[in-house]
C-alpha atoms as a PDB file:
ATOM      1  CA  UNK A   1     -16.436 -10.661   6.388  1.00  0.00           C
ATOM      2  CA  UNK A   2     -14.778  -8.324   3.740  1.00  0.00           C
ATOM      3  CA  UNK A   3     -10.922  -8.872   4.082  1.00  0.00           C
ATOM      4  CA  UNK A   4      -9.952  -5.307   2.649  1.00  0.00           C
ATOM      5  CA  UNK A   5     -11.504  -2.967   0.683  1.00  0.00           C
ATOM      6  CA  UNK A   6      -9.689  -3.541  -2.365  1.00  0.00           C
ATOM      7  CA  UNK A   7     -11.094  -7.651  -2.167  1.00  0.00           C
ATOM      8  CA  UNK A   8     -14.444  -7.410  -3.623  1.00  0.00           C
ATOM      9  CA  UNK A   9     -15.178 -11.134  -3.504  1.00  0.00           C
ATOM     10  CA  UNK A  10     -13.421 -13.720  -1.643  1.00  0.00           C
ATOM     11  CA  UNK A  11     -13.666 -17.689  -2.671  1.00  0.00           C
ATOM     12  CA  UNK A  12     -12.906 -20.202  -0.212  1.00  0.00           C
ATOM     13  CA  UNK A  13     -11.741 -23.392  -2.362  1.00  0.00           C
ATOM     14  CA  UNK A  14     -11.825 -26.398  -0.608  1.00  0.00           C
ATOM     15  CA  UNK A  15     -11.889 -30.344  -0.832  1.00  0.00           C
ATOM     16  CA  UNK A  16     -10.582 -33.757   0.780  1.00  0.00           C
ATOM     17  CA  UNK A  17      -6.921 -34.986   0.547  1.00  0.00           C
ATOM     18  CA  UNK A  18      -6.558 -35.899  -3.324  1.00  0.00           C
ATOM     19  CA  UNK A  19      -9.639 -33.923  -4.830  1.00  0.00           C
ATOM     20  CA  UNK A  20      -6.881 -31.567  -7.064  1.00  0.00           C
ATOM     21  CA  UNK A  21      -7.617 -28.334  -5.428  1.00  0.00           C
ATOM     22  CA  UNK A  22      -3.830 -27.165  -6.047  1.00  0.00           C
ATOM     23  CA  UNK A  23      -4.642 -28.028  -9.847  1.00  0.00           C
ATOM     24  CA  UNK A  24      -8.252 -26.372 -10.026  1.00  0.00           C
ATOM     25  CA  UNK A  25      -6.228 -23.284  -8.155  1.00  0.00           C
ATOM     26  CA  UNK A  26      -3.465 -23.413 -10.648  1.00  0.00           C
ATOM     27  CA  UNK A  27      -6.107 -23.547 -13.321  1.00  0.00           C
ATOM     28  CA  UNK A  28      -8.248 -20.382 -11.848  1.00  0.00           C
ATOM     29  CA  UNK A  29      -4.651 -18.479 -11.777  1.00  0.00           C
ATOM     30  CA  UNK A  30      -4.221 -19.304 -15.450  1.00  0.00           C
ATOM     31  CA  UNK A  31      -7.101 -17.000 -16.020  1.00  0.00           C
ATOM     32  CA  UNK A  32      -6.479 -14.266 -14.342  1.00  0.00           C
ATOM     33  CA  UNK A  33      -7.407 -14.833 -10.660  1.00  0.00           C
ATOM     34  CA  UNK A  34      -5.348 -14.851  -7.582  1.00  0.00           C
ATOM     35  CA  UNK A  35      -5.038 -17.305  -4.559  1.00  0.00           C
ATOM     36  CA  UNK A  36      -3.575 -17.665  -1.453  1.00  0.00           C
ATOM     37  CA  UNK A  37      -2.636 -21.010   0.239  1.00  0.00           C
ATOM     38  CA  UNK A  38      -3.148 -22.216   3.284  1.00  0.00           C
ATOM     39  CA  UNK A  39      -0.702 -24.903   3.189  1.00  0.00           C
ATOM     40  CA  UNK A  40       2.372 -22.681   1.797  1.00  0.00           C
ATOM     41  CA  UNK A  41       1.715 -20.272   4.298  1.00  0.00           C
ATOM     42  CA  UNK A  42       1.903 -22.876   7.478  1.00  0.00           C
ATOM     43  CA  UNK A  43       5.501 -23.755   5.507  1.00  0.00           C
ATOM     44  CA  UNK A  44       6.406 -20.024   5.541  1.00  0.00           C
ATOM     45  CA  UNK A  45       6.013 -19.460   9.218  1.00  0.00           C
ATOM     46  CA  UNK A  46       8.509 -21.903  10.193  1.00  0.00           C
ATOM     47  CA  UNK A  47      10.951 -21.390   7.274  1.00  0.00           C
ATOM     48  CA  UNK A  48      14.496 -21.163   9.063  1.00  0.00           C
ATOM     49  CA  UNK A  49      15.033 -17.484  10.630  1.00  0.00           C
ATOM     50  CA  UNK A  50      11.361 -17.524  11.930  1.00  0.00           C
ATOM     51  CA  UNK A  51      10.237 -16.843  14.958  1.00  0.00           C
ATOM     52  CA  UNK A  52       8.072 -19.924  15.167  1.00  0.00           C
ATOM     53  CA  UNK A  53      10.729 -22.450  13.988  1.00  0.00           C
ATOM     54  CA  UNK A  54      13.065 -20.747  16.477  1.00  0.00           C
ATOM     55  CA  UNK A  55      10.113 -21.219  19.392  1.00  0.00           C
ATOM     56  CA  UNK A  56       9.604 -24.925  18.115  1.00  0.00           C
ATOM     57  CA  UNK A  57      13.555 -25.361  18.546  1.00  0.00           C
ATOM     58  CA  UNK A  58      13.395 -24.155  21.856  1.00  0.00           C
ATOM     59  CA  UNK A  59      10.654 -26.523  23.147  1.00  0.00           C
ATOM     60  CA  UNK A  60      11.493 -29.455  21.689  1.00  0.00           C
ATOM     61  CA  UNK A  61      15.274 -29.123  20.507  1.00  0.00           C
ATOM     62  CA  UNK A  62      17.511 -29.409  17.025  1.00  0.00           C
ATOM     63  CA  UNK A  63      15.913 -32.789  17.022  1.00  0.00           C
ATOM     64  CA  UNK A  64      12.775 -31.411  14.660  1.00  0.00           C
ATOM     65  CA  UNK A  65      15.447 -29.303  12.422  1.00  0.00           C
ATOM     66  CA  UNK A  66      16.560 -31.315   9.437  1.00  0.00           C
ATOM     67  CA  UNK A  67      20.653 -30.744   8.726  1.00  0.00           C
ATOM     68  CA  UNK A  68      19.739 -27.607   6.351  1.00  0.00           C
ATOM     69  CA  UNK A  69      17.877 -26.050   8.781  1.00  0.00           C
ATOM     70  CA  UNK A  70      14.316 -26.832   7.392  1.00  0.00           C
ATOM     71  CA  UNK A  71      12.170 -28.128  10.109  1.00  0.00           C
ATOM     72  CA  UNK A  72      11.992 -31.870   9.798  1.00  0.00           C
ATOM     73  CA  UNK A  73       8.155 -32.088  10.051  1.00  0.00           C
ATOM     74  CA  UNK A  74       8.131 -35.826  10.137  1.00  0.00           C
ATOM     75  CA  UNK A  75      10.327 -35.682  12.858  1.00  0.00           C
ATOM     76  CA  UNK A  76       8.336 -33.321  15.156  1.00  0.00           C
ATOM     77  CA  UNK A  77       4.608 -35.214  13.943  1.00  0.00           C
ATOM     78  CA  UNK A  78       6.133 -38.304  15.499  1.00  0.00           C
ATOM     79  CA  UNK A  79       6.966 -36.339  18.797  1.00  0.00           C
ATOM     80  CA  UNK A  80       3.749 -34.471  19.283  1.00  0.00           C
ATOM     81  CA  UNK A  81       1.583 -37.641  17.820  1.00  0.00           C
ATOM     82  CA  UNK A  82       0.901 -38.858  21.012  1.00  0.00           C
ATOM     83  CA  UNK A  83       1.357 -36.101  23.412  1.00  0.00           C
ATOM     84  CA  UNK A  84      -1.905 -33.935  23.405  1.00  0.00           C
ATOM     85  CA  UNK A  85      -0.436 -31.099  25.498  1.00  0.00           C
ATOM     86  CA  UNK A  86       2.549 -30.951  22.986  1.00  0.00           C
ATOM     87  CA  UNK A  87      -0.118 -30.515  19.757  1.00  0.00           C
ATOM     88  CA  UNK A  88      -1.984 -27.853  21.823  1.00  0.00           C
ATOM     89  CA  UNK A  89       1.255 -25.867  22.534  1.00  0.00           C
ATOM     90  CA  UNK A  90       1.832 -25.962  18.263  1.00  0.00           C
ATOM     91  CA  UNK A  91      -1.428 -25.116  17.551  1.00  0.00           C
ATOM     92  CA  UNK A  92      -1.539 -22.322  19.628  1.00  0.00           C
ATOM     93  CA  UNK A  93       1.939 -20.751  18.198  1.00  0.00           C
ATOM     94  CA  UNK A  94       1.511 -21.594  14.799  1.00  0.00           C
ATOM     95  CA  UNK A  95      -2.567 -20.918  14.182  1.00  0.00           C
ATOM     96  CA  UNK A  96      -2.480 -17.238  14.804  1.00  0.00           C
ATOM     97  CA  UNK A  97       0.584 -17.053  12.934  1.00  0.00           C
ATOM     98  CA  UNK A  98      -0.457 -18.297   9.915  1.00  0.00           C
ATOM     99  CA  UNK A  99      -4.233 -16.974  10.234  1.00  0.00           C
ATOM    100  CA  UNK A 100      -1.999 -13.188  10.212  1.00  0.00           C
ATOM    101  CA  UNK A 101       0.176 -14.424   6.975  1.00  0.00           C
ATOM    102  CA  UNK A 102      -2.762 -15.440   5.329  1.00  0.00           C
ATOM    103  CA  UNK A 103      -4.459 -12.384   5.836  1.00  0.00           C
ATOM    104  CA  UNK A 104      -1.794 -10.165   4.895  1.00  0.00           C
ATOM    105  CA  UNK A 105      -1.726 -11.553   1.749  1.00  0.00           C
ATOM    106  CA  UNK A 106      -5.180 -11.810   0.635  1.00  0.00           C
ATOM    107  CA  UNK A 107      -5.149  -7.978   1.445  1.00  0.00           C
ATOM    108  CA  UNK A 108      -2.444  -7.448  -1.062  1.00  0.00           C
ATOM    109  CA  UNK A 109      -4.455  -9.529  -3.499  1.00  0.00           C
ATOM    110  CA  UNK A 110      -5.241  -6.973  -6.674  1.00  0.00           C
ATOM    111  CA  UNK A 111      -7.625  -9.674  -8.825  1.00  0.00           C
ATOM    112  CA  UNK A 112     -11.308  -9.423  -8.930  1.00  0.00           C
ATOM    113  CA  UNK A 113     -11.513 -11.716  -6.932  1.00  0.00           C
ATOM    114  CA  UNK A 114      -9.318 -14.474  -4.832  1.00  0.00           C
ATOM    115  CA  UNK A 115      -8.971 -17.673  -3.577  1.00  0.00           C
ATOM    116  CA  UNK A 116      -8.557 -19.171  -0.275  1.00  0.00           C
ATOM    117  CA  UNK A 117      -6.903 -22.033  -0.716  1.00  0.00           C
ATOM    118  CA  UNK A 118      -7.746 -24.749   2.775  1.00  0.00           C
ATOM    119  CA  UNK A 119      -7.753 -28.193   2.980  1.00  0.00           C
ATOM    120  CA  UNK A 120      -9.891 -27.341   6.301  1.00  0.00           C
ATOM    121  CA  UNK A 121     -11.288 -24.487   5.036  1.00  0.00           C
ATOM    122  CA  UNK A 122     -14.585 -25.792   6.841  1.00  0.00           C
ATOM    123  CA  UNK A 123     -13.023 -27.641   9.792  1.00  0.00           C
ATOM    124  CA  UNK A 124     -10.910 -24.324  10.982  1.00  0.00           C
ATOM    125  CA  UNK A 125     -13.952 -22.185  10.556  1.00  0.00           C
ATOM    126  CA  UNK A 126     -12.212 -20.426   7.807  1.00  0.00           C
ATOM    127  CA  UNK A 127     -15.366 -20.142   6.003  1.00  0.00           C
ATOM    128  CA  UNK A 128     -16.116 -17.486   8.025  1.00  0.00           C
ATOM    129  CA  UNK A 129     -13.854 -15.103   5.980  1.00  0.00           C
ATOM    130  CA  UNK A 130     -14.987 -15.555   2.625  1.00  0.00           C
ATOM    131  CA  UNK A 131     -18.169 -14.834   0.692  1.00  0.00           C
ATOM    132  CA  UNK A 132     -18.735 -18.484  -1.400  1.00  0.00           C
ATOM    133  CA  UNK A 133     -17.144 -21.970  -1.201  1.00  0.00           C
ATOM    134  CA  UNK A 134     -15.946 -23.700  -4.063  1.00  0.00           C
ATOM    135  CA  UNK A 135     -15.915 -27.713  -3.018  1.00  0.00           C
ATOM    136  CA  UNK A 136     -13.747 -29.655  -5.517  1.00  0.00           C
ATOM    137  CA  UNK A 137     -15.702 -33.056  -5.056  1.00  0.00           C
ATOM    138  CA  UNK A 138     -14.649 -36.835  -5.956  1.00  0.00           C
ATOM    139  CA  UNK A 139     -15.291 -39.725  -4.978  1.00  0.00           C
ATOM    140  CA  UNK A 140     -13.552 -41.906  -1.623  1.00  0.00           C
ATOM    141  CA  UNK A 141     -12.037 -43.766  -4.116  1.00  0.00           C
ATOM    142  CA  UNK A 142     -10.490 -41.155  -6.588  1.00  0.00           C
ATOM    143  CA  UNK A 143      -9.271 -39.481  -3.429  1.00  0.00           C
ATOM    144  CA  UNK A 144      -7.297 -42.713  -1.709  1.00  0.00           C
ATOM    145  CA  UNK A 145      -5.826 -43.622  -5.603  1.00  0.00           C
ATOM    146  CA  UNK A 146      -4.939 -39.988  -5.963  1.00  0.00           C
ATOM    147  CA  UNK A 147      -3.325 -39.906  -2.791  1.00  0.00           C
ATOM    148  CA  UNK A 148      -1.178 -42.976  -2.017  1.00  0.00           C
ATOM    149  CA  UNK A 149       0.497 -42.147  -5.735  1.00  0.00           C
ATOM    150  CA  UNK A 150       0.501 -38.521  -4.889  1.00  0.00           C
ATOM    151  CA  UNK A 151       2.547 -38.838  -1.986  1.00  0.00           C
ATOM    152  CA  UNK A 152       3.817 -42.056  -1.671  1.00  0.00           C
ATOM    153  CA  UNK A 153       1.816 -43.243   1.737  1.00  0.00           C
ATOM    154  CA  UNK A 154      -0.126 -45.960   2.619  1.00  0.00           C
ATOM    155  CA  UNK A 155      -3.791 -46.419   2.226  1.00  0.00           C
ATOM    156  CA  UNK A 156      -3.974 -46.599   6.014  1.00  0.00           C
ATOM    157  CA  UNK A 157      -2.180 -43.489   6.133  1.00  0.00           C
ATOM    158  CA  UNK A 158      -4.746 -41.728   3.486  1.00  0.00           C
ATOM    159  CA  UNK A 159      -7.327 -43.338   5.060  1.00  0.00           C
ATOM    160  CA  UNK A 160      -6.558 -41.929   8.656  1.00  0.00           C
ATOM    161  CA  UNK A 161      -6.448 -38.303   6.959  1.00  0.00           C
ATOM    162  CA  UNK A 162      -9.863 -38.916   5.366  1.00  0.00           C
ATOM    163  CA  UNK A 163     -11.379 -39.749   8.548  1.00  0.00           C
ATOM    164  CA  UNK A 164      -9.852 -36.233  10.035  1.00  0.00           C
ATOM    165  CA  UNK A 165     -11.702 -34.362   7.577  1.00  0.00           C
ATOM    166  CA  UNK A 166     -15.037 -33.435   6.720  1.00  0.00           C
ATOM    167  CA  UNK A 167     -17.042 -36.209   4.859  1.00  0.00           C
ATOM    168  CA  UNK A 168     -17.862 -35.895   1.361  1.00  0.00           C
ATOM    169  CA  UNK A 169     -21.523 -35.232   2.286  1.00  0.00           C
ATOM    170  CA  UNK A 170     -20.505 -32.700   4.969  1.00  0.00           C
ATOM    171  CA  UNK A 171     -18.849 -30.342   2.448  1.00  0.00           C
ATOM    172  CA  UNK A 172     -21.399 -30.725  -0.406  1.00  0.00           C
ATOM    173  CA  UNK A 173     -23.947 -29.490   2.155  1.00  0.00           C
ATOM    174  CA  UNK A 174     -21.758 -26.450   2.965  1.00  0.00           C
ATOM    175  CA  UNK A 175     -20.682 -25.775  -0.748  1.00  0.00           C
ATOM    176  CA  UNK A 176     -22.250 -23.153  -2.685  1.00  0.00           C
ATOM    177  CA  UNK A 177     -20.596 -24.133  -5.841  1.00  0.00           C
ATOM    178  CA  UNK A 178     -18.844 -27.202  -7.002  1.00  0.00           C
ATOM    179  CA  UNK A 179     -16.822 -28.805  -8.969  1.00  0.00           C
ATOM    180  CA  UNK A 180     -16.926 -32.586  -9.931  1.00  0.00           C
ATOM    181  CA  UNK A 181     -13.302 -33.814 -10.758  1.00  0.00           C
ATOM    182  CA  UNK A 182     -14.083 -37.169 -11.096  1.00  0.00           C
ATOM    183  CA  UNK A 183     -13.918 -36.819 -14.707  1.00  0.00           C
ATOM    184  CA  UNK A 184     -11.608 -35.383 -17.437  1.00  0.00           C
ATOM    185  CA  UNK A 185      -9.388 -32.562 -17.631  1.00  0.00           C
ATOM    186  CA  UNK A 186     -11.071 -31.355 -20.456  1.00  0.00           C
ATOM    187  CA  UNK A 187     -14.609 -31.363 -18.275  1.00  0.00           C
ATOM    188  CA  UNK A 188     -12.773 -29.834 -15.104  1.00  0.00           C
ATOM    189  CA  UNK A 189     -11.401 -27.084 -17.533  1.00  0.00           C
ATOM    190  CA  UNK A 190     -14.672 -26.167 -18.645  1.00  0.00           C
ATOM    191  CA  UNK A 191     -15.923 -26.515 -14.942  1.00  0.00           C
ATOM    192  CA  UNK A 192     -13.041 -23.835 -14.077  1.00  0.00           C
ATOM    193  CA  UNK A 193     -14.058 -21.695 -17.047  1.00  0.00           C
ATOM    194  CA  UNK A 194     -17.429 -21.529 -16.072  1.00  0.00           C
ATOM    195  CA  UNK A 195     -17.034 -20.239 -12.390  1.00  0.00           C
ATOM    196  CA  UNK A 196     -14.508 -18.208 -13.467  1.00  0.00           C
ATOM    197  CA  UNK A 197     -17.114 -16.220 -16.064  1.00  0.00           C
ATOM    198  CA  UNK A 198     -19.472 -16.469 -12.865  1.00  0.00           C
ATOM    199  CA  UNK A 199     -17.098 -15.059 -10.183  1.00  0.00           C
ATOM    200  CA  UNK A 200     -16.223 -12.235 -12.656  1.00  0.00           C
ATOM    201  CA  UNK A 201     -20.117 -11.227 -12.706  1.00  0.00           C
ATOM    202  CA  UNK A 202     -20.207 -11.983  -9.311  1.00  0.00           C
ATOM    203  CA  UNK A 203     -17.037  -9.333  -8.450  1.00  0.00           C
ATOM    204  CA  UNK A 204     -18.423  -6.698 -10.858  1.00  0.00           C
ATOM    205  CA  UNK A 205     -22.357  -6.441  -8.961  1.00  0.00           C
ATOM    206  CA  UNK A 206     -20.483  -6.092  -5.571  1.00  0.00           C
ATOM    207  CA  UNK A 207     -18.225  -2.980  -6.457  1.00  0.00           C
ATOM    208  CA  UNK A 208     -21.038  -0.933  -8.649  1.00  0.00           C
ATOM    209  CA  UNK A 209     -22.912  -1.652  -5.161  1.00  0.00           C
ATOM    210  CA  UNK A 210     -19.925  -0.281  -2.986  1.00  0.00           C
ATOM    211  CA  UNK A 211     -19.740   2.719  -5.780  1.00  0.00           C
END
């Protein structure tokens, strides 16, 4: 699915919780590409004045706002954790509302090419919208280390959000390129470099076809 018809080549960038794919993003922007992502956007439809935070208020109550306003999302996981109906209800407000964000802003997207940034870039189906996936692969235990010092939770925590995603097998079977971060940054860098060359190539063959 082309996007818009200024987006020759869309890149969906994926990988489990703790793989780096905000730092192999930050990395492709550093060269000259673009990316939009999927995380930031779910914060920017509830960001206070919204019309989602303001329908989230109104089921649930000031309860899930924290005293500045900002929805306390800790607050409203623990209320919707074990009441299926209640995670339904979210998903259906806030899914369509960021899929439409998202969107939007990969049309503005003036780069070559772009990236779609999704930690369930293959679990929402969000594949469907771009033209490759980029897996950022390491291994179970990189990702739980990573993790519990990125953000401070338990293992069982990390652990839990593994087993919600897609295996490490699972993605590498979807992936048409990846890249191993297991290593240094020096060998990710050249990784990055190397797609980035490829992508370029890649962008360039699909406009002289559209011309």
């Amino acid at each position: 699915m082309i996007i818009a018809d200024n987006l020759s080549l869309l890149i969906g960038l994926t990988g489990g919780i703790g793989s780096g794919k905000s730092t192999v993003a930050d990395q492709f922007a550093k060269l000259g590409a673009s990316y939009v992502d999927a995380d930031m956007v779910a914060r920017e439809v509830v960001a206070p004045g919204t019309s989602c935070l303001a329908a989230i208020e109104a089921k649930f109550g000031s309860v899930i706002l924290q005293q500045d306003g900002q929805l306390d999302r800790a607050a409203l996981r623990q209320l919707i954790f074990q009441d299926l109906s209640a995670k339904q209800w979210l998903e259906s407000l806030l899914h369509p509302a960021i899929r439409q964000q998202m969107l939007q802003q990969l049309r503005n997207s003036q780069t070559p090419y772009t990236l779609l940034v999704a930690p369930l870039l293959l679990e929402n189906g969000l594949d469907k919208l771009v033209q490759r996936v980029l897996v950022i692969d390491v291994s179970e235990e990189t990702q739980l280390l990573r993790a519990i010092k990125r953000d401070q939770n338990s293992a069982e925590q990390i652990k839990a959000i593994m087993a919600a995603q897609f295996s490490r097998q699972q993605r590498l079977a979807l992936a048409d390129d990846v890249i191993d971060n297991n290593g240094t940054t020096n060998e990710l860098l050249q990784q990055v470099a190397h797609l980035h060359e490829k992508y370029l190539e890649l962008s360039g063959k699909i406009r002289h076809k559209e011309q």
